[in-house]
Protein backbone atom coordinates (compact mmCIF):
# COMPACT_ATOMS: atom_id res chain seq x y z
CA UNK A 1 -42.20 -26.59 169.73
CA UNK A 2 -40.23 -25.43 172.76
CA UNK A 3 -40.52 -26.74 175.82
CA UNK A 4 -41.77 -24.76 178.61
CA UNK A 5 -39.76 -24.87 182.44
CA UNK A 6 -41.04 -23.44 185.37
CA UNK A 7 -38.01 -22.34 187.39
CA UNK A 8 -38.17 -21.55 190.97
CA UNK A 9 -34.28 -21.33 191.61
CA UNK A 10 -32.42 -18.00 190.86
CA UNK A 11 -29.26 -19.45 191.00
CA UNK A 12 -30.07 -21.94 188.42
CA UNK A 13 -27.42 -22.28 185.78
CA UNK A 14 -30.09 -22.37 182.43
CA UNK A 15 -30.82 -18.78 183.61
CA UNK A 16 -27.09 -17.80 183.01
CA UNK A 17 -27.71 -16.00 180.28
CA UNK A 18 -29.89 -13.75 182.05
CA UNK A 19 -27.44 -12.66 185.41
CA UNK A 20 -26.54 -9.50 185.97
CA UNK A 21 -28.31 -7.62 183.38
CA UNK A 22 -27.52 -4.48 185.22
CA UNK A 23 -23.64 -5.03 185.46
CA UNK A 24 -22.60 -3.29 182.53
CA UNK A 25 -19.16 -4.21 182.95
CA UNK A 26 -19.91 -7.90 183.14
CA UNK A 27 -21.94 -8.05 180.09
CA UNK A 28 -19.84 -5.47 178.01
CA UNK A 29 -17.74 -8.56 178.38
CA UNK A 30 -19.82 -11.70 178.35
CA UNK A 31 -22.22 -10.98 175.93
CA UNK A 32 -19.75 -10.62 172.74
CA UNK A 33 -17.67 -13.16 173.93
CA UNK A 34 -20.55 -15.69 174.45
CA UNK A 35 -22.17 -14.68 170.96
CA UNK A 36 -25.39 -13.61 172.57
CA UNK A 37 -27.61 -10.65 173.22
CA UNK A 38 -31.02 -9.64 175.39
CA UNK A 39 -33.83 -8.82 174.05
CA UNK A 40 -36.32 -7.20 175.80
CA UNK A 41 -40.25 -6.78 175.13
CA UNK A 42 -43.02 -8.45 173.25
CA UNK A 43 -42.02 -6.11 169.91
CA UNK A 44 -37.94 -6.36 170.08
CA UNK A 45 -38.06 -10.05 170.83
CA UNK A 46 -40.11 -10.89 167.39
CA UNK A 47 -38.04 -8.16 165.56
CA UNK A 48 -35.08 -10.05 166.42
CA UNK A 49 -36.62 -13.17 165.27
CA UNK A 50 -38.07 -12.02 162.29
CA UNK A 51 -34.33 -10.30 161.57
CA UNK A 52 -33.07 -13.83 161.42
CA UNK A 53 -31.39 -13.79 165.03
CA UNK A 54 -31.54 -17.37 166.62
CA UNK A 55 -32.99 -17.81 169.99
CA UNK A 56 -31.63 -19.49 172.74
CA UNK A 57 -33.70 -19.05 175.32
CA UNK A 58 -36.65 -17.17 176.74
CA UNK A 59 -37.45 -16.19 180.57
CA UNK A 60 -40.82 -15.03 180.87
CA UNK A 61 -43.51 -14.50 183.92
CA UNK A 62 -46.69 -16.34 183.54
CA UNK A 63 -48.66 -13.65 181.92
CA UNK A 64 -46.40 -13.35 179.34
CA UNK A 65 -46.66 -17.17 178.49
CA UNK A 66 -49.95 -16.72 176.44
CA UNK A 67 -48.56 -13.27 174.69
CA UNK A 68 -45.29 -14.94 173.33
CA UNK A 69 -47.42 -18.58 172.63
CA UNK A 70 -46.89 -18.10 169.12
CA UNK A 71 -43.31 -17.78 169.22
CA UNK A 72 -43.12 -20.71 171.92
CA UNK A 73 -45.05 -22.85 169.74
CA UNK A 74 -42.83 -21.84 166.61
CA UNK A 75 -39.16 -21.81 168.11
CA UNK A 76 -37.29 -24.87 169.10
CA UNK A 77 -35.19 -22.93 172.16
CA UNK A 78 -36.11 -23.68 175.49
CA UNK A 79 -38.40 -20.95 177.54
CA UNK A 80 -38.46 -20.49 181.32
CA UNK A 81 -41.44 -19.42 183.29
CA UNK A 82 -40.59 -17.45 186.67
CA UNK A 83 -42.32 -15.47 188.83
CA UNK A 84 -41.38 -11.17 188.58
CA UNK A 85 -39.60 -11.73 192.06
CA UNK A 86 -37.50 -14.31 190.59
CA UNK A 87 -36.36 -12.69 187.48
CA UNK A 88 -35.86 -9.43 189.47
CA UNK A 89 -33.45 -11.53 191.72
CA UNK A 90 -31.69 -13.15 188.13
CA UNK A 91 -31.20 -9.99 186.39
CA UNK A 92 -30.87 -7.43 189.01
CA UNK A 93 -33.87 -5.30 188.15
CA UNK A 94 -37.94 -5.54 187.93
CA UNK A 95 -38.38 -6.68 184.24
CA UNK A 96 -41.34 -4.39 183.69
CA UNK A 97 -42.13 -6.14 180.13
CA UNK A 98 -42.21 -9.47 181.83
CA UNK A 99 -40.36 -11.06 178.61
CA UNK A 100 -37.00 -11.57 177.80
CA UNK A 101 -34.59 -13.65 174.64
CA UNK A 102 -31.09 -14.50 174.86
CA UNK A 103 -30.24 -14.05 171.02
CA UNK A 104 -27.11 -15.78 169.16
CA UNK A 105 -25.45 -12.86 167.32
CA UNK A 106 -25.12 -13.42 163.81
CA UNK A 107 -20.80 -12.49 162.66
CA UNK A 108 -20.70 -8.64 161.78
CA UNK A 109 -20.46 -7.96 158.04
CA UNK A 110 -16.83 -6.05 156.50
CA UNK A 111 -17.01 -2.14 156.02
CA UNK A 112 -15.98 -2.94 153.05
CA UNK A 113 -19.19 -5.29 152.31
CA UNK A 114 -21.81 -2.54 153.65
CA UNK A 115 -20.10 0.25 151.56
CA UNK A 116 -20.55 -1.21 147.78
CA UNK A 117 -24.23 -0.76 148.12
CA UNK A 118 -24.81 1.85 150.34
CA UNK A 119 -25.12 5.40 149.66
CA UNK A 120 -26.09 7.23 152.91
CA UNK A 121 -23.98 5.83 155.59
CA UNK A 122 -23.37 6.90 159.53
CA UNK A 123 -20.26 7.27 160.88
CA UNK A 124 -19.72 7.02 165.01
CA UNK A 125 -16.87 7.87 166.96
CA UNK A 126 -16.36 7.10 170.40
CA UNK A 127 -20.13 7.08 171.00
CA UNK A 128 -20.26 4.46 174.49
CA UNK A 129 -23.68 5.78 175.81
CA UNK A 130 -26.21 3.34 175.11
CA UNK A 131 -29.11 5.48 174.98
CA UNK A 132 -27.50 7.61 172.65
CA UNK A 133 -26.48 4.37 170.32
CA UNK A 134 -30.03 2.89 170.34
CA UNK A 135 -31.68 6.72 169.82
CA UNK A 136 -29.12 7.06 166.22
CA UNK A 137 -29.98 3.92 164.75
CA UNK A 138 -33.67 4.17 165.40
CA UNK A 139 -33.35 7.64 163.83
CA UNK A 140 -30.97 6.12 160.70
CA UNK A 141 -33.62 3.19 160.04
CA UNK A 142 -36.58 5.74 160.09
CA UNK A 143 -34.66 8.05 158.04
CA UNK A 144 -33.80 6.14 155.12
CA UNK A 145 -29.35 5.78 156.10
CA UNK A 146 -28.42 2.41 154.43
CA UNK A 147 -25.42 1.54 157.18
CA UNK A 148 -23.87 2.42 160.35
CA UNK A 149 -19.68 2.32 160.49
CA UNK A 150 -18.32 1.87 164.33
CA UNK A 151 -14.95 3.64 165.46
CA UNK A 152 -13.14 0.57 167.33
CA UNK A 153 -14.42 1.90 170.96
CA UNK A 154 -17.84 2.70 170.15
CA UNK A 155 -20.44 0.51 172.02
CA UNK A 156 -22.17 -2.77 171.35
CA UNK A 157 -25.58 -1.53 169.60
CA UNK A 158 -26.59 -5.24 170.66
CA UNK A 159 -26.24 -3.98 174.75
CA UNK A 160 -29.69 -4.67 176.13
CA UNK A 161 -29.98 -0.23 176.73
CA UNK A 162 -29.51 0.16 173.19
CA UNK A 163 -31.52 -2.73 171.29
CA UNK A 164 -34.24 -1.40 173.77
CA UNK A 165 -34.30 1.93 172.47
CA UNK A 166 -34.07 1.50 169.63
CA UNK A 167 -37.38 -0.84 169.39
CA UNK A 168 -34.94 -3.15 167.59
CA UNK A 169 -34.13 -0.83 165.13
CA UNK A 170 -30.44 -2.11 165.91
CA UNK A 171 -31.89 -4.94 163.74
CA UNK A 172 -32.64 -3.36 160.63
CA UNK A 173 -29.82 -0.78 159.52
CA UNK A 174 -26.77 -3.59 158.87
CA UNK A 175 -23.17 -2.05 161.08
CA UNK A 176 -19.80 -2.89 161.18
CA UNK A 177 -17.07 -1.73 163.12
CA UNK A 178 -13.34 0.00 161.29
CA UNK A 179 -10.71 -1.53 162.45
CA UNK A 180 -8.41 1.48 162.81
CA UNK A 181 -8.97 5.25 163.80
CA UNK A 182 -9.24 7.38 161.72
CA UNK A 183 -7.36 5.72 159.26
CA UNK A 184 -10.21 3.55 157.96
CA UNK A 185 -11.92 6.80 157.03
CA UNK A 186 -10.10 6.51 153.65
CA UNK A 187 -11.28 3.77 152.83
CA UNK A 188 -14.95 5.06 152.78
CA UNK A 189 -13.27 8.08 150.99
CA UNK A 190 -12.16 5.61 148.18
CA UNK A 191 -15.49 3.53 148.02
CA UNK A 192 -16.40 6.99 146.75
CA UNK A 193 -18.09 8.47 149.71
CA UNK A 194 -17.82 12.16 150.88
CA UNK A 195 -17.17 12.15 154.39
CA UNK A 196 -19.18 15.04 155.94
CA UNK A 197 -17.69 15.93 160.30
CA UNK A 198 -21.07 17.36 161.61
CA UNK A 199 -19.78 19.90 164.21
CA UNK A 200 -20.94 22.97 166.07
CA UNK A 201 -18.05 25.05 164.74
CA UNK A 202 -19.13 28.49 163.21
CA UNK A 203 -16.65 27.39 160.48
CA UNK A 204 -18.59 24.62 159.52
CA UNK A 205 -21.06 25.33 156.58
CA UNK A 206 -24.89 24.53 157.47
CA UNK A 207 -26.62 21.99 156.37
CA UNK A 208 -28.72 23.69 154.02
CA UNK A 209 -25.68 25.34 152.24
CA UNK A 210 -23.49 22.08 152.00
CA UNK A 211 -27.26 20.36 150.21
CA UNK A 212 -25.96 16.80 151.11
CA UNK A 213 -28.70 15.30 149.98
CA UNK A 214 -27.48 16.21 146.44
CA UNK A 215 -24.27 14.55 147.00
CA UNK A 216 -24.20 10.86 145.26
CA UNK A 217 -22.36 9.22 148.66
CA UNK A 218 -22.84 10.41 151.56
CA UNK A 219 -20.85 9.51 155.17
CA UNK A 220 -21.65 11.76 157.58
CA UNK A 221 -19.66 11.88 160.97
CA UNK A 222 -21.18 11.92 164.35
CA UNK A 223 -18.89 12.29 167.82
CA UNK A 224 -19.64 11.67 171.33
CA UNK A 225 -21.62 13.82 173.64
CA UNK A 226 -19.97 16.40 174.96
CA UNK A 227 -16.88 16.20 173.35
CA UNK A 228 -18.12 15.78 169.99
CA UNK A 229 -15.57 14.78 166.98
CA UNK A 230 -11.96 14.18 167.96
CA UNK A 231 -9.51 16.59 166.33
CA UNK A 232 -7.97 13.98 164.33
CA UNK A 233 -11.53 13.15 162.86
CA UNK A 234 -11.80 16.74 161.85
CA UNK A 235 -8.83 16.49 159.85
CA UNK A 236 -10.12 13.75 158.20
CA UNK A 237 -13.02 14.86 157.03
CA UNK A 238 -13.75 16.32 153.51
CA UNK A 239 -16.11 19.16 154.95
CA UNK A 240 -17.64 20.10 158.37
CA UNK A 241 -21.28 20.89 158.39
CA UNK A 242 -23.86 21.91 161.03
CA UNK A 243 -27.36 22.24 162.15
CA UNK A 244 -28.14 25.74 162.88
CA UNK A 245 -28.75 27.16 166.54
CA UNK A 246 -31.37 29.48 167.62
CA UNK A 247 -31.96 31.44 171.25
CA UNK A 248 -28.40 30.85 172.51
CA UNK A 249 -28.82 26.92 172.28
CA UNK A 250 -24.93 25.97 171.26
CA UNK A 251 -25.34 22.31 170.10
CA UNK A 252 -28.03 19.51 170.74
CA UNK A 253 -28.21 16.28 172.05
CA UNK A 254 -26.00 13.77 169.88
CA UNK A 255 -29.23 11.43 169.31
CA UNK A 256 -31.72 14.67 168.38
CA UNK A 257 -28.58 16.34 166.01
CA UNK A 258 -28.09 13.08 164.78
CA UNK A 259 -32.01 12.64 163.43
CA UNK A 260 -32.35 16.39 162.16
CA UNK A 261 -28.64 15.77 159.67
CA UNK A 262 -30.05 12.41 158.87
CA UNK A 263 -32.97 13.99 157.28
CA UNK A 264 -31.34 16.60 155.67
CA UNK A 265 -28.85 13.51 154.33
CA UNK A 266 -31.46 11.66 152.78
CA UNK A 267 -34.18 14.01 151.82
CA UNK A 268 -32.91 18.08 152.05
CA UNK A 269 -35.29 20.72 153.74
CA UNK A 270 -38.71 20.69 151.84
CA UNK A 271 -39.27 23.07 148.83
CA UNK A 272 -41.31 25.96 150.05
């Protein structure tokens, strides 16, 4: 059973884990170097804990105490009770869900690992907005994609932003990161993968027409917003496809393309 601490000093150092929560800078750094992660919320905390993440710690306002009791009662980690003005003060911003886990990050699988059982895999360059991060991999567990591949600068999916958008869907689609860009992309190519550059350009087939879901191994490509898939990534690629634009609309939201090609990946456009 853990223990439960009432805290009434911000600057006390068990609530390290929990500083700063806003700097993104800070924890961009910390948090992978210190093996943890936040989670946020009744729902993400026991998704993390039922995906096998350890806890360290939790910080939690009274009302939250009788909420999480089951997960006090069952966890050996230590949980802090503050008042919201305290842990507004610790982590630089009114925790509206009242509950938050510092997580010890498990050691990231081997593209190589994820790729000789998966058949419908995401690939992400350069994508460093949070929202965006948690928004794809909520949209790859829901639809069915079996693994996420990271270019080298693509940001932590474990970043308190993104584990919170997803609803700790960061949890259940397994990621690792390539080591080199875009060079790694042959080695999907070789596990036998088609590697499919989803792009705007009118030169790219559609979806429909390039029937991806009929393909046996699928990696489909996803760039950053904005900017979209870096030349060099184009190259690489064994076809571009794209979603098809109506009423002037030129391209859509990376996280909203992202779920519309990850249907048409898994599943095609219904028979009609």
């Amino acid at each position: 059973m853990a223990d439960l601490i009432t805290v009434e000093d911000p600057d006390d150092p068990r609530l390290r884990d929990y500083t700063g929560l806003t700097d993104v800078e800070l924890r961009r750094k910390r948090e992978p170097a210190e093996g943890l992660f936040i989670a946020e919320g009744e729902k993400v905390i026991r998704r993390a804990k039922d995906a096998g993440y350890e806890m360290r710690s939790m910080l939690l306002s009274a009302k939250w105490v009788d909420v999480m009791r089951d997960v006090i009662d069952e966890l050996p980690a230590p949980v802090y009770a503050v008042s919201p003005e305290l842990a507004e003060r610790v982590t630089g911003y009114h925790v509206h869900r009242g509950a938050l886990a510092s997580m010890q990050r498990k050691p990231l699988p081997t593209a190589a690992d994820l790729l000789q059982t998966a058949r419908r895999v995401v690939v992400m360059e350069s994508v460093n907005d949070h929202t965006n991060i948690g928004a794809i991999f909520r949209s790859a567990a829901a639809l069915g994609m079996d693994a996420v591949l990271l270019s080298p600068d693509c940001a932590d999916p474990l970043y308190r932003r993104s584990v919170k958008v997803s609803m700790g869907a960061v949890f259940s689609v397994p990621y690792a990161r390539l080591d080199t860009w875009p060079k790694s992309l042959e080695s999907v190519r070789e596990a036998g993968f088609t590697l499919l550059a989803l792009t705007p350009d009118e030169k790219a087939k559609s979806l429909d027409e390039a029937a991806p879901h009929k393909m046996d191994r699928v990696a489909l490509m996803l760039g950053a917003e904005g900017d979209g898939l870096s030349r060099q990534a184009l190259i690489a690629a064994d076809e571009w496809v794209r979603i098809p634009m109506a009423h002037g609309v030129d391209s859509l939201n990376v996280g909203a393309a992202a779920a519309v090609a990850f249907y048409a990946v898994a599943t095609g456009r219904p028979e009609t």
